[in-house]
N, C-alpha and C. Protein backbone atom coordinates (compact mmCIF):
# COMPACT_ATOMS: atom_id res chain seq x y z
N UNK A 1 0.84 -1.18 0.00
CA UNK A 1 0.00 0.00 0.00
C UNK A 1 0.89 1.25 0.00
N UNK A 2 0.35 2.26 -0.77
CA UNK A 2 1.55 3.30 -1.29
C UNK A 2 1.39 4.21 0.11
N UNK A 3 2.10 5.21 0.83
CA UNK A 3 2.30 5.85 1.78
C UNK A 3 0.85 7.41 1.08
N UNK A 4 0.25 7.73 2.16
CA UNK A 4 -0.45 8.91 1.83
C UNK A 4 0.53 10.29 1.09
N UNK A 5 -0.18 10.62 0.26
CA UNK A 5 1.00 12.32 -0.17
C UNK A 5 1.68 12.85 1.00
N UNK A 6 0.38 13.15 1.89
CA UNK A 6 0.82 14.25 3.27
C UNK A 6 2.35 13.68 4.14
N UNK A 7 2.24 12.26 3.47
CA UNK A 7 3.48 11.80 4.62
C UNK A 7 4.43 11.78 3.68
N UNK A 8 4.65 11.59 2.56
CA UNK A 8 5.86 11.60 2.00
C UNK A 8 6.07 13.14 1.43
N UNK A 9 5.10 14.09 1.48
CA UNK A 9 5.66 15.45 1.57
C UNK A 9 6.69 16.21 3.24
N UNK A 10 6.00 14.98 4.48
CA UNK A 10 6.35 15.95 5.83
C UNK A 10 7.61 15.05 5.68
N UNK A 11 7.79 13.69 5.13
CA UNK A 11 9.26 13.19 5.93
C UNK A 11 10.73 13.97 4.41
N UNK A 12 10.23 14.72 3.67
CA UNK A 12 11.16 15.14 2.40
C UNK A 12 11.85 16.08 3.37
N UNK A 13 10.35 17.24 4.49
CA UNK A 13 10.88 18.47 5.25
C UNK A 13 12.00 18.01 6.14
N UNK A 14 12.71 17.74 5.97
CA UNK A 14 13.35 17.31 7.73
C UNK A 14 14.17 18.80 8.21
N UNK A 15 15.30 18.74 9.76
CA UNK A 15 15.03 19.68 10.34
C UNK A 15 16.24 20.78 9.13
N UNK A 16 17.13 19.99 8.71
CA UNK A 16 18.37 20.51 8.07
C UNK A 16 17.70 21.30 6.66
N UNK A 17 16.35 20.79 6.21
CA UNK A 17 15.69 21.38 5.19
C UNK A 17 15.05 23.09 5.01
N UNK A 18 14.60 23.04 6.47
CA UNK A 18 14.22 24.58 6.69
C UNK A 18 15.53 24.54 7.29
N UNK A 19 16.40 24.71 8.44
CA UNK A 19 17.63 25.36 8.49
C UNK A 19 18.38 26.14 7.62
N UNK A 20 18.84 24.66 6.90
CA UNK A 20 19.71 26.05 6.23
C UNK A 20 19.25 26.91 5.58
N UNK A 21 18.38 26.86 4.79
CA UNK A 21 17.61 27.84 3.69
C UNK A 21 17.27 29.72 5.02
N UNK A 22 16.74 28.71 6.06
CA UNK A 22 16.60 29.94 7.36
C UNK A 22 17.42 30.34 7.61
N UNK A 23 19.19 29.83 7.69
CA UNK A 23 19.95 30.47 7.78
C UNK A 23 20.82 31.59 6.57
N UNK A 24 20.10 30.65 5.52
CA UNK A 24 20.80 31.51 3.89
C UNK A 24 19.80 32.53 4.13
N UNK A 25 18.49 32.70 4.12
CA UNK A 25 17.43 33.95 4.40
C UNK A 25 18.10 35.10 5.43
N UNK A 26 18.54 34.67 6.46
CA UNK A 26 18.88 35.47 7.61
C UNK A 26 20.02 36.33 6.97
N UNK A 27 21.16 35.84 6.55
CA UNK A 27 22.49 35.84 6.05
C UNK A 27 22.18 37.25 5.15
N UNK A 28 20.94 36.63 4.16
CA UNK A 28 20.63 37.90 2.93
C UNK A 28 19.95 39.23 3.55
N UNK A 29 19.32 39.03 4.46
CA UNK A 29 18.34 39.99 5.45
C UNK A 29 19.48 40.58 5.80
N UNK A 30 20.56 40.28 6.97
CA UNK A 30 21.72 40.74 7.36
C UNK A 30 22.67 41.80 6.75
N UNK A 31 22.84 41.23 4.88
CA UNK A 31 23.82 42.02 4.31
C UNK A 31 23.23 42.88 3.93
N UNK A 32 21.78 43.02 3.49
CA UNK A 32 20.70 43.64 2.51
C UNK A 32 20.59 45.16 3.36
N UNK A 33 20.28 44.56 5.06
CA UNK A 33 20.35 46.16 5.72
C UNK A 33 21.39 46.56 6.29
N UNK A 34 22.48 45.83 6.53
CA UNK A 34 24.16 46.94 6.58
C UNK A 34 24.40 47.55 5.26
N UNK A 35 24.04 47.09 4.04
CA UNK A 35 24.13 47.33 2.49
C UNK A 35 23.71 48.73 2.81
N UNK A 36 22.32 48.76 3.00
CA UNK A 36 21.29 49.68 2.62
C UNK A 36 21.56 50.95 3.66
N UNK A 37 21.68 50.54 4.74
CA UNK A 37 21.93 51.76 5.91
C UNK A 37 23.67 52.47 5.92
N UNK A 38 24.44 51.35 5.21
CA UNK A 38 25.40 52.31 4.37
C UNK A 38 25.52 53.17 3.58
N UNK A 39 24.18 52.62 2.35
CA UNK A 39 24.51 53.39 1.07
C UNK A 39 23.89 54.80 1.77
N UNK A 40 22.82 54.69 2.20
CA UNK A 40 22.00 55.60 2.79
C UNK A 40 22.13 56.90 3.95
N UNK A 41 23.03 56.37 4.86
CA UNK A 41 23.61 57.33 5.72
C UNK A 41 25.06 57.96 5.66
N UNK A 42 25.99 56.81 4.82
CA UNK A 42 27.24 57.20 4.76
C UNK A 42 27.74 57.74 3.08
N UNK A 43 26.65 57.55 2.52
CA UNK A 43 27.10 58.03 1.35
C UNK A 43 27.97 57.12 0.51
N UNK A 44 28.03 55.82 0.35
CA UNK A 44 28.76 55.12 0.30
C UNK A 44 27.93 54.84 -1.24
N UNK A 45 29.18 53.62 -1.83
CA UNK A 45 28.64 53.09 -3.38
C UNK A 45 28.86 51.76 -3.04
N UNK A 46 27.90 51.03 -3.66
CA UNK A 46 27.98 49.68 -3.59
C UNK A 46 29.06 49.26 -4.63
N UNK A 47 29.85 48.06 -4.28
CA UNK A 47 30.78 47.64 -5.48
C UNK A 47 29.60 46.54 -6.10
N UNK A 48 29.15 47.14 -7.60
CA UNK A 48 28.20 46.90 -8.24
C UNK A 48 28.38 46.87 -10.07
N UNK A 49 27.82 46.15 -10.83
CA UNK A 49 28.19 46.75 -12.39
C UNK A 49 27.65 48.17 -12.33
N UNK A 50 26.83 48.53 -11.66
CA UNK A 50 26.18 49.94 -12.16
C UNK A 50 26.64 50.96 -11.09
N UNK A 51 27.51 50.71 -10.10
CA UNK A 51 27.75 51.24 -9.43
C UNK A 51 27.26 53.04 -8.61
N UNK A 52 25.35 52.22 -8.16
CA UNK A 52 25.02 53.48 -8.07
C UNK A 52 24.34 53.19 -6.49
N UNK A 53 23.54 54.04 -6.14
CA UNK A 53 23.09 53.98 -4.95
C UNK A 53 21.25 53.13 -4.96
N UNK A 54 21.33 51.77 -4.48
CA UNK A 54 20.14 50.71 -4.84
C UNK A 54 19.64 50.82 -3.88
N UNK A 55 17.64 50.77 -4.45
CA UNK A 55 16.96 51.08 -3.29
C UNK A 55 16.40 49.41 -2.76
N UNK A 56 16.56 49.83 -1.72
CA UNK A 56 15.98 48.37 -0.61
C UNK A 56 15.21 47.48 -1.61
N UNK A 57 14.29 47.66 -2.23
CA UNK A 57 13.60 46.81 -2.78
C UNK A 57 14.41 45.81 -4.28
N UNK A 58 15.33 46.56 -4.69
CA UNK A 58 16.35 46.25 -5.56
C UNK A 58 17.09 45.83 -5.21
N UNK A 59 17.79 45.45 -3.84
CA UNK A 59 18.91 44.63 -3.06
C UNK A 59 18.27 43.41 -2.54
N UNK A 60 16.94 43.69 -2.00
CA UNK A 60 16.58 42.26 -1.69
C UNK A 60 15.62 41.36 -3.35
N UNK A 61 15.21 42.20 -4.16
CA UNK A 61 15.04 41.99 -4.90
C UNK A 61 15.85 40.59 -5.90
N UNK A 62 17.22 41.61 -5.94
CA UNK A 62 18.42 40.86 -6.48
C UNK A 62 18.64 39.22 -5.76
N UNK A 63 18.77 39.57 -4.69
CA UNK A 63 18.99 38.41 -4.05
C UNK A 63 18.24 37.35 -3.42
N UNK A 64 16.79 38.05 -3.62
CA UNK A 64 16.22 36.65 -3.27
C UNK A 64 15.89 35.90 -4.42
N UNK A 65 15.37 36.52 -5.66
CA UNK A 65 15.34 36.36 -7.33
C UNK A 65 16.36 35.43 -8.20
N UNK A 66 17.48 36.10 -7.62
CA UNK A 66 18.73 35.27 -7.95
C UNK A 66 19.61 34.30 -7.26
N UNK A 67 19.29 34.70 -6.00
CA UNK A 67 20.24 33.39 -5.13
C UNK A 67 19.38 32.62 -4.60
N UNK A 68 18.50 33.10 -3.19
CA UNK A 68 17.49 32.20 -2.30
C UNK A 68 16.90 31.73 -3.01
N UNK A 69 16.17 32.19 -4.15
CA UNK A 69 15.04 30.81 -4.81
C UNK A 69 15.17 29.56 -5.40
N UNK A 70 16.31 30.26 -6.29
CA UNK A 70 16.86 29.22 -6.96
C UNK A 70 17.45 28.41 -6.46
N UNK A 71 18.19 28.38 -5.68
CA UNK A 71 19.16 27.17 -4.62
C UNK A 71 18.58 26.74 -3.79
N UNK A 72 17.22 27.17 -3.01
CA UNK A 72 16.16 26.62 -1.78
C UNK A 72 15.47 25.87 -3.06
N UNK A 73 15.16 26.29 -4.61
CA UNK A 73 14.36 25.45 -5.46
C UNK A 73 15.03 23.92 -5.60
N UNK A 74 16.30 24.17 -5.92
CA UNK A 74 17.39 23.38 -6.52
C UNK A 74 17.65 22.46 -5.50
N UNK A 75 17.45 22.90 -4.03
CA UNK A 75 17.90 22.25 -2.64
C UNK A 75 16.90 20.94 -2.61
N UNK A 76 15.16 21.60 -2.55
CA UNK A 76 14.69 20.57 -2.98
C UNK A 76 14.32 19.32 -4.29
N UNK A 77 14.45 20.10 -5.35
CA UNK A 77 14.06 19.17 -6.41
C UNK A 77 15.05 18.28 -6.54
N UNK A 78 16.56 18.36 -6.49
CA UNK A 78 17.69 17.74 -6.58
C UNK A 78 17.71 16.88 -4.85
N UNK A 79 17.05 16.94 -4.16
CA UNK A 79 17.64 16.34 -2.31
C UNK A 79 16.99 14.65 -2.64
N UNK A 80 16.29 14.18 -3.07
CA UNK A 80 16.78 12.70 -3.48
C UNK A 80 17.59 12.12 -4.47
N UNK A 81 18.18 12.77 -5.13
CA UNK A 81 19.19 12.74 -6.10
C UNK A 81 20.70 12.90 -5.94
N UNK A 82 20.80 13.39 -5.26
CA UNK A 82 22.17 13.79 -4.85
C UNK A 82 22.55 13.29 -3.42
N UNK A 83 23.50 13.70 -2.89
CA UNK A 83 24.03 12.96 -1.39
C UNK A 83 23.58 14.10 -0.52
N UNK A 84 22.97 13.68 0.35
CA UNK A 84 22.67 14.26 1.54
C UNK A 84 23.12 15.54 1.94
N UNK A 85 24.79 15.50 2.25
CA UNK A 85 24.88 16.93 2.31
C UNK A 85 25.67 17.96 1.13
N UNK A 86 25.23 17.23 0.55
CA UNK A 86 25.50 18.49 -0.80
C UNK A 86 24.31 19.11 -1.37
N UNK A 87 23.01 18.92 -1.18
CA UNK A 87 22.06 19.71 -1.12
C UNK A 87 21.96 20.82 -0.30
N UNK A 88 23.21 21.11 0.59
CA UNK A 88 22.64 22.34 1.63
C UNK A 88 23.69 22.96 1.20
N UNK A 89 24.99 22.59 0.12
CA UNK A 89 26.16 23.44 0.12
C UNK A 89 25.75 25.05 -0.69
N UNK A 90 24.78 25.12 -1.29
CA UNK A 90 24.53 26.25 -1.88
C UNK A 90 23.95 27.00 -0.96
N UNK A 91 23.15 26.73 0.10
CA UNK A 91 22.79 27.45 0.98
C UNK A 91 23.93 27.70 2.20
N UNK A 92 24.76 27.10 3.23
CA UNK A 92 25.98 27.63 3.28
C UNK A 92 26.52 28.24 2.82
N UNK A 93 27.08 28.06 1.31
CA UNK A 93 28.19 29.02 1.14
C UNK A 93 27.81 30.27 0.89
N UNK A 94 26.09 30.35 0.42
CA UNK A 94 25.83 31.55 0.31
C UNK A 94 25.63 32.48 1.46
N UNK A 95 25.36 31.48 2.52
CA UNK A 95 25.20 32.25 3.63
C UNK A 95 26.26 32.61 4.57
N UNK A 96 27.77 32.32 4.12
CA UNK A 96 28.94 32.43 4.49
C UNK A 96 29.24 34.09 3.38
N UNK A 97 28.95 33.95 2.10
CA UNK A 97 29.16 35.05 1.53
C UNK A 97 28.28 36.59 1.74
N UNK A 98 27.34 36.04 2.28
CA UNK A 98 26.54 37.20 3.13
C UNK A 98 26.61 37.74 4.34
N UNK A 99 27.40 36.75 4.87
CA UNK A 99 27.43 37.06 6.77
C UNK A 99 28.73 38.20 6.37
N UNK A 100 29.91 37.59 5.79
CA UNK A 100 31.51 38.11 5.14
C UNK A 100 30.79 39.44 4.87
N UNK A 101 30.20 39.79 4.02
CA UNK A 101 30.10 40.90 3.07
C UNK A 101 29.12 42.08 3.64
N UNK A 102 28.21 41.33 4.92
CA UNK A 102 27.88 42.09 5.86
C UNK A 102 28.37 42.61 7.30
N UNK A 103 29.58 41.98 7.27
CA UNK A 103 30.51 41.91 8.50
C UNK A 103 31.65 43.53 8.18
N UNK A 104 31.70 42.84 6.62
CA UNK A 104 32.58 44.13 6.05
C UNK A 104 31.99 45.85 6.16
N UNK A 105 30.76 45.57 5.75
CA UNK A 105 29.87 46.59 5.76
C UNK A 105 29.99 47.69 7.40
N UNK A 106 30.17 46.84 8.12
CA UNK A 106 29.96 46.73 9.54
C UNK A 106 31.12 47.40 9.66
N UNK A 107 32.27 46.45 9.50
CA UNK A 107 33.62 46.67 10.12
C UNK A 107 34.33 47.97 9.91
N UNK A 108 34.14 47.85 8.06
CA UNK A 108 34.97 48.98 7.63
C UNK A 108 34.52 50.33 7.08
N UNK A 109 32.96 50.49 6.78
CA UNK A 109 32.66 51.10 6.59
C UNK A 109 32.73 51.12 4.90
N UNK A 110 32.95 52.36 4.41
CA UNK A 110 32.50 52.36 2.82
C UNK A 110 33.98 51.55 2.19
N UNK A 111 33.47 50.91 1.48
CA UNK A 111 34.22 49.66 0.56
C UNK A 111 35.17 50.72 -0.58
């Protein structure tokens, strides 16, 4: 007898499934408003192709469009296919490149 949908959708969630993606979310939230309260109070330029001053909705825009969806998409459609923990490496490293790049923001002020 085949398992109901509802159960083979809750045992796909497990706890490492929302984690990391919650921690790649946090990571982008993090850089998005040291980003923004830089460009904004200090007069600062983002190192950017267009290198101009981006409004909030265009920074998180960028990055949830282009990084979080696609790799939280990719995390699941690919997580019985692949090995266990290489489904979360896109969400780590992205969330290693956001914590870095919001740390900088922090530390040093305008880039």
């Amino acid at each position: 007898m085949a398992r109901p949908a509802i159960l083979r959708i809750a045992k796909s969630f497990d706890k490492k499934f929302c984690i990391a993606p919650g921690i790649f979310l946090d990571s982008i939230i993090y850089d998005a408003e040291l980003t923004r309260q830089r460009l904004a109070h200090h007069r600062c330029v983002e190192d950017t192709l267009t290198g101009q001053h981006s409004p909030r909705a265009e920074i998180y825009g960028n990055n949830l469009l282009e990084q979080f969806l696609p790799l939280t998409f990719m995390q699941r459609a690919l997580g019985k296919y692949v090995w266990k923990g290489q489904r979360y490496e896109g969400a780590t490293l992205g969330s290693v490149i956001h914590f870095r790049g919001g740390t900088q923001w922090l530390t040093s002020g305008c880039r």
